[in-house]
PDB file of N, CA and C in Angstrom:
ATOM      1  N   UNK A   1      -8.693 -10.238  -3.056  1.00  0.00           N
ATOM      2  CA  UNK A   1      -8.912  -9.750  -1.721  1.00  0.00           C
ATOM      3  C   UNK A   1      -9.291 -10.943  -0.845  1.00  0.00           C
ATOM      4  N   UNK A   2      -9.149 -10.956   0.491  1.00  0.00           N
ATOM      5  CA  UNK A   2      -9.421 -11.563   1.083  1.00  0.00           C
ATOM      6  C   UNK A   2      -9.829 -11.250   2.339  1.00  0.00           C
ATOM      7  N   UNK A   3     -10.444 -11.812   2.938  1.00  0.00           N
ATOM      8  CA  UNK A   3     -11.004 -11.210   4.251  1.00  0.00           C
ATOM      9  C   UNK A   3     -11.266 -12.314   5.369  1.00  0.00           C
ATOM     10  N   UNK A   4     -10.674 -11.980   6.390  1.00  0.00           N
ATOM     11  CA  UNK A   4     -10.187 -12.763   7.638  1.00  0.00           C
ATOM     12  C   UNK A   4     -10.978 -12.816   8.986  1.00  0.00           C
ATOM     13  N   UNK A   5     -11.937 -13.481   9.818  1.00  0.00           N
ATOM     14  CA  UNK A   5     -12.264 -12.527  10.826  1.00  0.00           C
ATOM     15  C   UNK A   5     -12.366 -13.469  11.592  1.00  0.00           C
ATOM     16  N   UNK A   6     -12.339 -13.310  12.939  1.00  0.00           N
ATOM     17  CA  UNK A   6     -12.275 -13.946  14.159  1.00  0.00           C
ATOM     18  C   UNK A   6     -12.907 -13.488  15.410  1.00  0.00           C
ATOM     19  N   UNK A   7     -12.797 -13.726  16.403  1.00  0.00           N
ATOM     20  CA  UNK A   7     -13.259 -13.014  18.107  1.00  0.00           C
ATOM     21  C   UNK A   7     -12.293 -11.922  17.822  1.00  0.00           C
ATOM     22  N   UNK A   8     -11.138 -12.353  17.519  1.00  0.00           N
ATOM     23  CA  UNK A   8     -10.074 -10.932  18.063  1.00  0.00           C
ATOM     24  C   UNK A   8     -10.103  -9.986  17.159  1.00  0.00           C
ATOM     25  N   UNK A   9      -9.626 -10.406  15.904  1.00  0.00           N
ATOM     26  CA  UNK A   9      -9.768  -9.512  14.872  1.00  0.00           C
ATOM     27  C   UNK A   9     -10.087  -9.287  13.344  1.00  0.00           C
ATOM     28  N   UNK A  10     -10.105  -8.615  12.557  1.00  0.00           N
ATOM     29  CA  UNK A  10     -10.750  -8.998  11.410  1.00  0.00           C
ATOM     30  C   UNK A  10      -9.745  -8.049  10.476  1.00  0.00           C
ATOM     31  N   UNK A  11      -9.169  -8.691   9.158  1.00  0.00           N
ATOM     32  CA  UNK A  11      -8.550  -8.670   8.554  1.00  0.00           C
ATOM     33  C   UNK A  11      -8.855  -8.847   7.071  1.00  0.00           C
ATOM     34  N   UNK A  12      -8.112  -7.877   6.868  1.00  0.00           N
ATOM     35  CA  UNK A  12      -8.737  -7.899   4.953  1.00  0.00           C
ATOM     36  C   UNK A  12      -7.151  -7.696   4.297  1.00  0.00           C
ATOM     37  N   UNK A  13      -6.525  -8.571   3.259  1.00  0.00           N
ATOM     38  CA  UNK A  13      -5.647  -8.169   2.320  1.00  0.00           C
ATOM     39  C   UNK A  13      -5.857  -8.267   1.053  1.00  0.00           C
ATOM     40  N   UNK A  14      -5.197  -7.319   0.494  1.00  0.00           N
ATOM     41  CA  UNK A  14      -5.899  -6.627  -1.063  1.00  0.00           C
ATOM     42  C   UNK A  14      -4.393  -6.836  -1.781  1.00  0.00           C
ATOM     43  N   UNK A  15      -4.542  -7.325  -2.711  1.00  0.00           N
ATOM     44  CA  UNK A  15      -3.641  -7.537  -3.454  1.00  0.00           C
ATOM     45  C   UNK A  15      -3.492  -6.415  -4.777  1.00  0.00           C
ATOM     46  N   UNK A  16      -2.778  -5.641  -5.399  1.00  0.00           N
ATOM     47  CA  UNK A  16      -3.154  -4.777  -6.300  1.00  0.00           C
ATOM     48  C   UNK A  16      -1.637  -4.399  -6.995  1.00  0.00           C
ATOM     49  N   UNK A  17      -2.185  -4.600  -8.075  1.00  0.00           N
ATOM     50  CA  UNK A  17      -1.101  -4.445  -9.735  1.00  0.00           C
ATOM     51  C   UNK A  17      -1.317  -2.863 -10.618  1.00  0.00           C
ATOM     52  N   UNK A  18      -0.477  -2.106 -10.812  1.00  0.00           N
ATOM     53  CA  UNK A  18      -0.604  -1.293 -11.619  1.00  0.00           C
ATOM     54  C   UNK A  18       0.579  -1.079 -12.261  1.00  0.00           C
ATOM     55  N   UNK A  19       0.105  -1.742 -13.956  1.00  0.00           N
ATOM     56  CA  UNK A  19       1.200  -1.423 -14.998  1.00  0.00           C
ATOM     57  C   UNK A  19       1.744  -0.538 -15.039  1.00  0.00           C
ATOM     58  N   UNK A  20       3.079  -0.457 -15.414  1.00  0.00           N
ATOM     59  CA  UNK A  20       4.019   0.569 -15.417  1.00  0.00           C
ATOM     60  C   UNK A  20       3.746   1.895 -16.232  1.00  0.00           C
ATOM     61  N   UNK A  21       2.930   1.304 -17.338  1.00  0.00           N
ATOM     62  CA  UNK A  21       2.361   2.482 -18.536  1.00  0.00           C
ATOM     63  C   UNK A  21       0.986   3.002 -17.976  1.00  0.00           C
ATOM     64  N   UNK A  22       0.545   2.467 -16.757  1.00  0.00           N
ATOM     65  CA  UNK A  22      -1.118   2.727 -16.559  1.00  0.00           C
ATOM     66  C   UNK A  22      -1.659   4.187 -15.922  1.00  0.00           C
ATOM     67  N   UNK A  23      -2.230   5.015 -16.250  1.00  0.00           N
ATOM     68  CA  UNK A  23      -2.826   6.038 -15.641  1.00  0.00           C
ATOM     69  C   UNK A  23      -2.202   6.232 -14.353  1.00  0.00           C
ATOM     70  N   UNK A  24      -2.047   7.302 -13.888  1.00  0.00           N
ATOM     71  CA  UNK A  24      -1.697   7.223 -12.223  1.00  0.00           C
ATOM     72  C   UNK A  24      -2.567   7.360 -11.600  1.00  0.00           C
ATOM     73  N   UNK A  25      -3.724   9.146 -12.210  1.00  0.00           N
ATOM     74  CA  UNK A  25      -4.630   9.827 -11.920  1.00  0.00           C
ATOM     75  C   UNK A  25      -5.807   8.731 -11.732  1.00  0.00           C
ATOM     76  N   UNK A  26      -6.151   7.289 -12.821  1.00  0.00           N
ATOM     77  CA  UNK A  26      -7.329   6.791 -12.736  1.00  0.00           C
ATOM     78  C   UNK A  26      -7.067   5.463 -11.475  1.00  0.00           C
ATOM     79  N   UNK A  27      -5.469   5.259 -11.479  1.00  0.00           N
ATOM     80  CA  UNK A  27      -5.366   4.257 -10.536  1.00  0.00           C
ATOM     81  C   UNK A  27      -5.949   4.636  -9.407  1.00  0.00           C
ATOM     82  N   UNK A  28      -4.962   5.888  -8.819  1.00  0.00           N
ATOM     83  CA  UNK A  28      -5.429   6.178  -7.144  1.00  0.00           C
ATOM     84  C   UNK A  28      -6.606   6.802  -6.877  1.00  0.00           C
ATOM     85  N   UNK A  29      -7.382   6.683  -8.332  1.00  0.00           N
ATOM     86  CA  UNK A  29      -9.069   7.596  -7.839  1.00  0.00           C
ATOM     87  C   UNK A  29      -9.508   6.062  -7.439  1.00  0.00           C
ATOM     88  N   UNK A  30      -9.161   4.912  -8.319  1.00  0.00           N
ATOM     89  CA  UNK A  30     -10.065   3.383  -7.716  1.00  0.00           C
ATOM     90  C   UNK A  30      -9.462   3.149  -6.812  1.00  0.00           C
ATOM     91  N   UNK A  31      -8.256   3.337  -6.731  1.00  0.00           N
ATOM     92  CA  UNK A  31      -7.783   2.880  -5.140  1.00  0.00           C
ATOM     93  C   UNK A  31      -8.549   3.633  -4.048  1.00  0.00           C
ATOM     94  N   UNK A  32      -8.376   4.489  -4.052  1.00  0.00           N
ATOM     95  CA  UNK A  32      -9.181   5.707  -2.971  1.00  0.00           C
ATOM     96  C   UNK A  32     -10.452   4.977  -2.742  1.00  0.00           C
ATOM     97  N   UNK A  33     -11.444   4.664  -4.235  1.00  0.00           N
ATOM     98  CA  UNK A  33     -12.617   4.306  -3.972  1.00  0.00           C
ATOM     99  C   UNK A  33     -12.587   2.839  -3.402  1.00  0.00           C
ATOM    100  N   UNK A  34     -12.094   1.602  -3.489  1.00  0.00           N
ATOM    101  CA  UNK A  34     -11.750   0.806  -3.066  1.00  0.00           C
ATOM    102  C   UNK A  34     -11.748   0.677  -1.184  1.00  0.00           C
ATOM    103  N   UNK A  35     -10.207   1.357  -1.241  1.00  0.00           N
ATOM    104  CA  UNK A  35     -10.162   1.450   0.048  1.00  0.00           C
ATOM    105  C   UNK A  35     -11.474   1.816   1.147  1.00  0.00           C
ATOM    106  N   UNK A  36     -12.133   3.120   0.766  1.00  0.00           N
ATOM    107  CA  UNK A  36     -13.342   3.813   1.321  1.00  0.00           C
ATOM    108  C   UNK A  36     -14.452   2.717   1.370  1.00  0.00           C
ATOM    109  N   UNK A  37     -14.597   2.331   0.661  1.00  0.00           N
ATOM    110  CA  UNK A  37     -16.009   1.044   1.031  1.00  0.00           C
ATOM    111  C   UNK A  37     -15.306  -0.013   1.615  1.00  0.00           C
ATOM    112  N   UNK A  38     -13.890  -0.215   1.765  1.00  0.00           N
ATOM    113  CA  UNK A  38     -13.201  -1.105   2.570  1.00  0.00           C
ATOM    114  C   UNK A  38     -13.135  -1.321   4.113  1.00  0.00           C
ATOM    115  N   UNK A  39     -12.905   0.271   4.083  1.00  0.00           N
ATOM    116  CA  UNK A  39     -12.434   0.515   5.386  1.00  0.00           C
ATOM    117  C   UNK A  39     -13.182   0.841   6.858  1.00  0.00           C
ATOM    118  N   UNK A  40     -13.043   0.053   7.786  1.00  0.00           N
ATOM    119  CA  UNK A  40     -13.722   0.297   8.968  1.00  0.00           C
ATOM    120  C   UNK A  40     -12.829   0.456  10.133  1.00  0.00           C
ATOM    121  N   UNK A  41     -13.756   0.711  11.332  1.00  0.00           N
ATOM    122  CA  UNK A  41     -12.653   1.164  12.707  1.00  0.00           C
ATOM    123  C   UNK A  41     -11.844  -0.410  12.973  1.00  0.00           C
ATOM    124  N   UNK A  42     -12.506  -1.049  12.944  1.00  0.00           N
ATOM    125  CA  UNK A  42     -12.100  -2.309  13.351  1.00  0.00           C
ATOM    126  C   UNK A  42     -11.599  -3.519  12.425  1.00  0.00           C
ATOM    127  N   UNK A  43     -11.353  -3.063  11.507  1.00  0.00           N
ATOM    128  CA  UNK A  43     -10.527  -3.836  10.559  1.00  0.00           C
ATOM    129  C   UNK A  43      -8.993  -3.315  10.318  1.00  0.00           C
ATOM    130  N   UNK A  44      -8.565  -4.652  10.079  1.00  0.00           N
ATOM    131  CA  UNK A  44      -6.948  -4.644   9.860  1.00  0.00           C
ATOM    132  C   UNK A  44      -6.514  -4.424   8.062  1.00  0.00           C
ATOM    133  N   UNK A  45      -6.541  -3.684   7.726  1.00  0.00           N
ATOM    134  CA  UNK A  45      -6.331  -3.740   5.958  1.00  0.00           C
ATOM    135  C   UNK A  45      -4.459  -3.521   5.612  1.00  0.00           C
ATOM    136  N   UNK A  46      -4.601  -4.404   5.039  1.00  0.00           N
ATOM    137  CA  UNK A  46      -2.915  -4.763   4.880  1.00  0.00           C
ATOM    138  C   UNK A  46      -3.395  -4.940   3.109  1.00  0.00           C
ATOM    139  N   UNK A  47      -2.733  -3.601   2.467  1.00  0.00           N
ATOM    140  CA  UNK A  47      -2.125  -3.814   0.519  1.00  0.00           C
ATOM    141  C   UNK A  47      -0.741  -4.088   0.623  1.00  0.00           C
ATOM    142  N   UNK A  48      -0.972  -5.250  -0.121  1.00  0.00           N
ATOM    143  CA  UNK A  48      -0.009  -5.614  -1.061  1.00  0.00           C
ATOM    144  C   UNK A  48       0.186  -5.739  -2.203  1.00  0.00           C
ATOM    145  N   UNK A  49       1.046  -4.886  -2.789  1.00  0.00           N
ATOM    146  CA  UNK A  49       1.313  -4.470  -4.350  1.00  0.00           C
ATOM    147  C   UNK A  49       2.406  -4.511  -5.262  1.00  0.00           C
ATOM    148  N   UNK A  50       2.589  -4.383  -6.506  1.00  0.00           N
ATOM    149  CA  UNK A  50       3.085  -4.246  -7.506  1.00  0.00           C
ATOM    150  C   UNK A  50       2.608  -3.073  -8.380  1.00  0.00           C
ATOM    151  N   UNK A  51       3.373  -1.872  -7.591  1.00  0.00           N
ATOM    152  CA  UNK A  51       2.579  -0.723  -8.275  1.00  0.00           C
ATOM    153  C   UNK A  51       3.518   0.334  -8.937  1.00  0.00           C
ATOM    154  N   UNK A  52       4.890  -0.494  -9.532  1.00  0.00           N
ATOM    155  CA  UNK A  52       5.212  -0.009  -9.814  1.00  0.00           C
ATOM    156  C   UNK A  52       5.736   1.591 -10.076  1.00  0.00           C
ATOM    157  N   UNK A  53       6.086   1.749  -8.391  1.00  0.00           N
ATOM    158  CA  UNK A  53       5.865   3.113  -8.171  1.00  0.00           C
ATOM    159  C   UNK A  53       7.657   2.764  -6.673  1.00  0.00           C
ATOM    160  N   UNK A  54       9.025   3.619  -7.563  1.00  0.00           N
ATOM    161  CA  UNK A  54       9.629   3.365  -6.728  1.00  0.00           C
ATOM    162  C   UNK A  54       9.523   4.034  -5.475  1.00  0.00           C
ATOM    163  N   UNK A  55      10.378   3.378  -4.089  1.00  0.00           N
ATOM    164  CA  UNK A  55       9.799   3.718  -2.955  1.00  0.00           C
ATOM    165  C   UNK A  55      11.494   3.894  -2.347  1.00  0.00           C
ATOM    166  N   UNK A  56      12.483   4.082  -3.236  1.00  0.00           N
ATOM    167  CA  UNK A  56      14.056   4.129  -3.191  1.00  0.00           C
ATOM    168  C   UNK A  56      13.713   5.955  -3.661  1.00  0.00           C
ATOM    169  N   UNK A  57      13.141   6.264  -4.612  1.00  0.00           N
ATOM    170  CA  UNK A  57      13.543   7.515  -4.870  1.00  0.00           C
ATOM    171  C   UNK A  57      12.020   8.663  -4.404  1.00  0.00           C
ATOM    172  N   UNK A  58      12.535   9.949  -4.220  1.00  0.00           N
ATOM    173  CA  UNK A  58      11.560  10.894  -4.172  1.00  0.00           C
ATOM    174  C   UNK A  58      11.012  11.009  -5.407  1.00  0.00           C
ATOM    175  N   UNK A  59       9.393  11.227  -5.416  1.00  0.00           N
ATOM    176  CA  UNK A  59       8.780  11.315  -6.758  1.00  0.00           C
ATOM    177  C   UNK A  59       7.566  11.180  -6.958  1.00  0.00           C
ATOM    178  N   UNK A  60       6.698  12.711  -7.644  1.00  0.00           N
ATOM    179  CA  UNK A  60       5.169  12.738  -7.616  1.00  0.00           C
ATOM    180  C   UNK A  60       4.177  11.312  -7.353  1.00  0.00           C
ATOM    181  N   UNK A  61       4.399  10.728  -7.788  1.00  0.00           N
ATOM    182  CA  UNK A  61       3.989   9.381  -7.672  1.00  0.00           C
ATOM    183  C   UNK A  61       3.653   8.958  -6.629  1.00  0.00           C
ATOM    184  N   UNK A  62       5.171   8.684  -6.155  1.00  0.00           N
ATOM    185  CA  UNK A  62       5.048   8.376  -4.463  1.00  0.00           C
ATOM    186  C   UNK A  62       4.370   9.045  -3.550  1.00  0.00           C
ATOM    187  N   UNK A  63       4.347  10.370  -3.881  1.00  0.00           N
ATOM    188  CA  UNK A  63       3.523  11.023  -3.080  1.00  0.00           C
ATOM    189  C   UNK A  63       2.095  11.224  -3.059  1.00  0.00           C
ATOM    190  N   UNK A  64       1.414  11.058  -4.290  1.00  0.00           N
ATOM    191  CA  UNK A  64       0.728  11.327  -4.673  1.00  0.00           C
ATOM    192  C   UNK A  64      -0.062   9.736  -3.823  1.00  0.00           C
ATOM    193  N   UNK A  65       0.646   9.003  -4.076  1.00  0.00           N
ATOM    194  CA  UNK A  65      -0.171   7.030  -3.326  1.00  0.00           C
ATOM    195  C   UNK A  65      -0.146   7.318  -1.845  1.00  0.00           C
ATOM    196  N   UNK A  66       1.017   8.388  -1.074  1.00  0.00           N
ATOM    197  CA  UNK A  66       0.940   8.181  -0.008  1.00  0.00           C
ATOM    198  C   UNK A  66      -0.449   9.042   0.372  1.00  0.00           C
ATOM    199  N   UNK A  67      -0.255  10.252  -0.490  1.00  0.00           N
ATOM    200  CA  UNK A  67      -1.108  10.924   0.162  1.00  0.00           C
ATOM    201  C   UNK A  67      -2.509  10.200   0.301  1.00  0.00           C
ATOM    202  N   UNK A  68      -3.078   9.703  -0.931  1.00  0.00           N
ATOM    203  CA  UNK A  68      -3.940   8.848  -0.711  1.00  0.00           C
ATOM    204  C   UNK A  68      -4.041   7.542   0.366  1.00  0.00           C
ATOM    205  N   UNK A  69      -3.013   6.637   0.247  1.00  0.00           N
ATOM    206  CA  UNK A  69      -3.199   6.070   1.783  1.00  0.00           C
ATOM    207  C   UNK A  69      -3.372   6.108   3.002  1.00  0.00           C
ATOM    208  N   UNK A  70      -2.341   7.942   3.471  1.00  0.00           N
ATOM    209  CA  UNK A  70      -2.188   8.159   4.812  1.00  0.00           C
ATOM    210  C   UNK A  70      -3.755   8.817   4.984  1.00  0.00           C
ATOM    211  N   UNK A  71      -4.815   8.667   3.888  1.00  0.00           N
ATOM    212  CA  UNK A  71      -6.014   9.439   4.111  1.00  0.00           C
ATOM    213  C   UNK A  71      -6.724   8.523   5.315  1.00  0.00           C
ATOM    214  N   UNK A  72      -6.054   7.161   5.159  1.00  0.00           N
ATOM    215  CA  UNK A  72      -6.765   5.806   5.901  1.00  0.00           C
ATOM    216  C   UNK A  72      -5.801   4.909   7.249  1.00  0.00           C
ATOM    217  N   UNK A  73      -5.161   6.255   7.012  1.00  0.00           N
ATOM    218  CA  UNK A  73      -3.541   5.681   7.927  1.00  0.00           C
ATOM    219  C   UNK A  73      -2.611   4.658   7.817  1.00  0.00           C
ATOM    220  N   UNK A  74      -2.605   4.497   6.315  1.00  0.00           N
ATOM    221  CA  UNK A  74      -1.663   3.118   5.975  1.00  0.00           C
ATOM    222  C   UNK A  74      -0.392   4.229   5.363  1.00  0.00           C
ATOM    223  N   UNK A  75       0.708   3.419   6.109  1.00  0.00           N
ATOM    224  CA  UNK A  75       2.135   3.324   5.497  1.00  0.00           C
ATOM    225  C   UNK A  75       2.745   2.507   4.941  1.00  0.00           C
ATOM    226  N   UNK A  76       3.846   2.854   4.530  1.00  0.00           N
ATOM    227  CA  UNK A  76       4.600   1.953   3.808  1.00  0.00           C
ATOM    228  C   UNK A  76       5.245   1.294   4.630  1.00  0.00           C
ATOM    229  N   UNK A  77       5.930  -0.343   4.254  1.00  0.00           N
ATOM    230  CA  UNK A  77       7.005  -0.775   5.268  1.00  0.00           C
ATOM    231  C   UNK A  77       7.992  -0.874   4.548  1.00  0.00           C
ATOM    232  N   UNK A  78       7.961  -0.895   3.047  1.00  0.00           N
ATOM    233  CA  UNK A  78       9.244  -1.250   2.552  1.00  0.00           C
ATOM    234  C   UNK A  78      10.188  -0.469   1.480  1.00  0.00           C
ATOM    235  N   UNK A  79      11.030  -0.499   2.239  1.00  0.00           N
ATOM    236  CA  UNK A  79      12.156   1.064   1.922  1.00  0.00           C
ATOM    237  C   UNK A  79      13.468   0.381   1.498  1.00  0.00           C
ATOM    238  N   UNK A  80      13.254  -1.271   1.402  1.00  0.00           N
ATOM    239  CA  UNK A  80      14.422  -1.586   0.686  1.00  0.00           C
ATOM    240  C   UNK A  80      14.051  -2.161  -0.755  1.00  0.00           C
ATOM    241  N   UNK A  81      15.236  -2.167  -1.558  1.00  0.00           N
ATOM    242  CA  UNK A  81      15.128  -2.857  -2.873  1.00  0.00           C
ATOM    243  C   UNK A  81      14.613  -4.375  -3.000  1.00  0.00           C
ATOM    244  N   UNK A  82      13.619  -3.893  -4.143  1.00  0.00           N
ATOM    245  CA  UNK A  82      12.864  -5.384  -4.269  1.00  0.00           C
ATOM    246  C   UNK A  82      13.272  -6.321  -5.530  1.00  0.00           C
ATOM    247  N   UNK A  83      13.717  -5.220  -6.177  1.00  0.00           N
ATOM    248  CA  UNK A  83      14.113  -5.782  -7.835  1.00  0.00           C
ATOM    249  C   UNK A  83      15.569  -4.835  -8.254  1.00  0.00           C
ATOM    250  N   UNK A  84      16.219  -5.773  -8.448  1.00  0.00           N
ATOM    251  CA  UNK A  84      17.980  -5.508  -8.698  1.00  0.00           C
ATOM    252  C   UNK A  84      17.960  -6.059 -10.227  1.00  0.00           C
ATOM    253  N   UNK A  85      18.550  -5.332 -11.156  1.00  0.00           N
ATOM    254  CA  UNK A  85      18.369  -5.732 -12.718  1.00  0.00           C
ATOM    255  C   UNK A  85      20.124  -5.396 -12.744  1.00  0.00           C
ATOM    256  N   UNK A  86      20.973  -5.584 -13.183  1.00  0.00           N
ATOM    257  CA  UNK A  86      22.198  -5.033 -13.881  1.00  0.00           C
ATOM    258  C   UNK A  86      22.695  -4.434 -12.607  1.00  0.00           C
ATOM    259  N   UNK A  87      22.921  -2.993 -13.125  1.00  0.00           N
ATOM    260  CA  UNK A  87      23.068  -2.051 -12.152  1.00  0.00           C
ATOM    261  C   UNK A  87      22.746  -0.701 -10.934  1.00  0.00           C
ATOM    262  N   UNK A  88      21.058  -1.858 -11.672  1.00  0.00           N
ATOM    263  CA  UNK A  88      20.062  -0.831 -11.026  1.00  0.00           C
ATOM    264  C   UNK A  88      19.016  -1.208  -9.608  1.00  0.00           C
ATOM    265  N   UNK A  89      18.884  -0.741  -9.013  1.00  0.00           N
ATOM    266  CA  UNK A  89      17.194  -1.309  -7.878  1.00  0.00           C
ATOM    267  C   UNK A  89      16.401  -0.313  -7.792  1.00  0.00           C
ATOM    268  N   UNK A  90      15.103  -0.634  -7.450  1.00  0.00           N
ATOM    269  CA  UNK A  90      14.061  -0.052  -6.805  1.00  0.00           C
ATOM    270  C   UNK A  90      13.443  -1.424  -5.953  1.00  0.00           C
ATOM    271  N   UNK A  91      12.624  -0.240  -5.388  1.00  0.00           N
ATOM    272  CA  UNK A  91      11.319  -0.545  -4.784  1.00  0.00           C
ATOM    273  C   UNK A  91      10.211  -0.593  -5.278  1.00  0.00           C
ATOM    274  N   UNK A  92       9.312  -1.414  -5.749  1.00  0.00           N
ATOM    275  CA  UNK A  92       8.342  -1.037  -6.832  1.00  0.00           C
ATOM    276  C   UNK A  92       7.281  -2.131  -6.085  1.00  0.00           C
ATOM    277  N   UNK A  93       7.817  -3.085  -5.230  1.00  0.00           N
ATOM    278  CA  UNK A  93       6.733  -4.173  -4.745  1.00  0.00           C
ATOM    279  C   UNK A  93       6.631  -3.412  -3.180  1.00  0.00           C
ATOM    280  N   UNK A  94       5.185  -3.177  -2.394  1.00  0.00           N
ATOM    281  CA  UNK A  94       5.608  -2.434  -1.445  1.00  0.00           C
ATOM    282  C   UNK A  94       4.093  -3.184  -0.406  1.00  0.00           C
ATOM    283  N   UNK A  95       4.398  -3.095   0.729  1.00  0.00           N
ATOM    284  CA  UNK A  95       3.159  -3.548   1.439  1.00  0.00           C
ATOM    285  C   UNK A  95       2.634  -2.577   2.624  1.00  0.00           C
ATOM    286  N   UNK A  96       1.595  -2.160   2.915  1.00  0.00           N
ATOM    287  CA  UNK A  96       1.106  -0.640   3.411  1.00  0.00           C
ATOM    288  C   UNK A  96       0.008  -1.491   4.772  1.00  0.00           C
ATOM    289  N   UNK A  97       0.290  -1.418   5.655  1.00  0.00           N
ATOM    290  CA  UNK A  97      -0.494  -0.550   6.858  1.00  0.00           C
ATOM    291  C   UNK A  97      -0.725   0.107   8.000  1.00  0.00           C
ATOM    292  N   UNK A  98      -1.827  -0.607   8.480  1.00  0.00           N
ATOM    293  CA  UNK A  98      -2.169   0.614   9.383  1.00  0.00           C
ATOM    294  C   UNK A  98      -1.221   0.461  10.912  1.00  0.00           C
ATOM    295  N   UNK A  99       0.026   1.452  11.324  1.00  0.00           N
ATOM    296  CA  UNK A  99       0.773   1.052  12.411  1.00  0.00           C
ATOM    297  C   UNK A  99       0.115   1.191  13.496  1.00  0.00           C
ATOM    298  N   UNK A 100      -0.520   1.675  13.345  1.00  0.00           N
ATOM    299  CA  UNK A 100      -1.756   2.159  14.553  1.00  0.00           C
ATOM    300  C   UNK A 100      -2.597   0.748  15.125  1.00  0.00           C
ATOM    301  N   UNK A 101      -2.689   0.054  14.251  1.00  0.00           N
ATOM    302  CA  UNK A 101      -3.541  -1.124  13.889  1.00  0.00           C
ATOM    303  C   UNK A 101      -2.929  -2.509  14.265  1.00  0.00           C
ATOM    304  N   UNK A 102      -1.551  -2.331  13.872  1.00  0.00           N
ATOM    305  CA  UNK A 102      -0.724  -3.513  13.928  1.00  0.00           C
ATOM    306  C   UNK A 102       0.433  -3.320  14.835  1.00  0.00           C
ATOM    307  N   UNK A 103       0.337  -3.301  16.267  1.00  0.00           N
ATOM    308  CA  UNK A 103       0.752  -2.960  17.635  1.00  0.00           C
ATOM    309  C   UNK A 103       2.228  -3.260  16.963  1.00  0.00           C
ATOM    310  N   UNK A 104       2.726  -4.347  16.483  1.00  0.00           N
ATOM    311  CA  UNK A 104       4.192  -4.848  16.551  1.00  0.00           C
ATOM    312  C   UNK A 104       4.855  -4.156  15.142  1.00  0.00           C
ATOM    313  N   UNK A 105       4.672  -3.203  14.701  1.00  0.00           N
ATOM    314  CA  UNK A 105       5.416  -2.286  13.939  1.00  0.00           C
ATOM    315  C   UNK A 105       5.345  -0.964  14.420  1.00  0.00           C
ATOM    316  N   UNK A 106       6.468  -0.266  13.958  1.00  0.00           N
ATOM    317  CA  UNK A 106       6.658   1.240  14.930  1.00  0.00           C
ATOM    318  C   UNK A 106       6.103   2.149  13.694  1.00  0.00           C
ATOM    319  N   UNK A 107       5.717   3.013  14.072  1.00  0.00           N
ATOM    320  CA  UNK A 107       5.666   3.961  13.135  1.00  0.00           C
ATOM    321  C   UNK A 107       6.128   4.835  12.415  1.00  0.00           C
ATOM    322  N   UNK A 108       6.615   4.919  11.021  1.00  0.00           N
ATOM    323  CA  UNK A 108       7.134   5.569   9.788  1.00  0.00           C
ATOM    324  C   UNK A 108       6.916   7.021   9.891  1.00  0.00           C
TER     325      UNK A 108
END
């Protein structure tokens, strides 16, 4: 993590990995908790991840991270393929925030 701050604004990015075999249920309860002691009116929180969670297809998963993010108003930005193997892609590397927050992205 890191944390950024200035006159204008103050900025935190969180970097975060979740193995492909790892809990889903115990990930997004620490994420949730994470985020919540993270988060303030006036901070910029930008995740960036490897969460192995594609963002190409519909799927509990996905929903289940958004629902937890949009609790803090972070979206997703990335809806294209990150990893191309053979004959396959996803989205599995994805970076989330707040559009509300970050004037020069539109909102999802």
């Amino acid at each position: 993590m890191l944390k950024l701050k200035s006159t204008f604004f103050n900025v935190c990015i969180m970097a975060v990995y979740r193995a492909p075999t790892g809990n889903i249920n115990l990930f997004l309860s620490r994420l949730d908790y994470i985020t919540k002691t993270l988060y303030k009116v006036d901070l910029k929180l930008i995740i960036c991840n490897d969460l192995n969670i594609d963002y190409l297809t519909d799927n509990d998963k996905k929903r289940q991270l958004d629902a937890v993010l949009l609790t803090y108003n972070l979206s997703a930005l990335v809806y294209f393929p990150t990893r191309s193997q053979d004959y396959s892609s996803n989205a599995i590397d994805n970076i989330f925030i707040d559009t509300y927050k970050f004037y020069c992205f539109p909102s999802i």
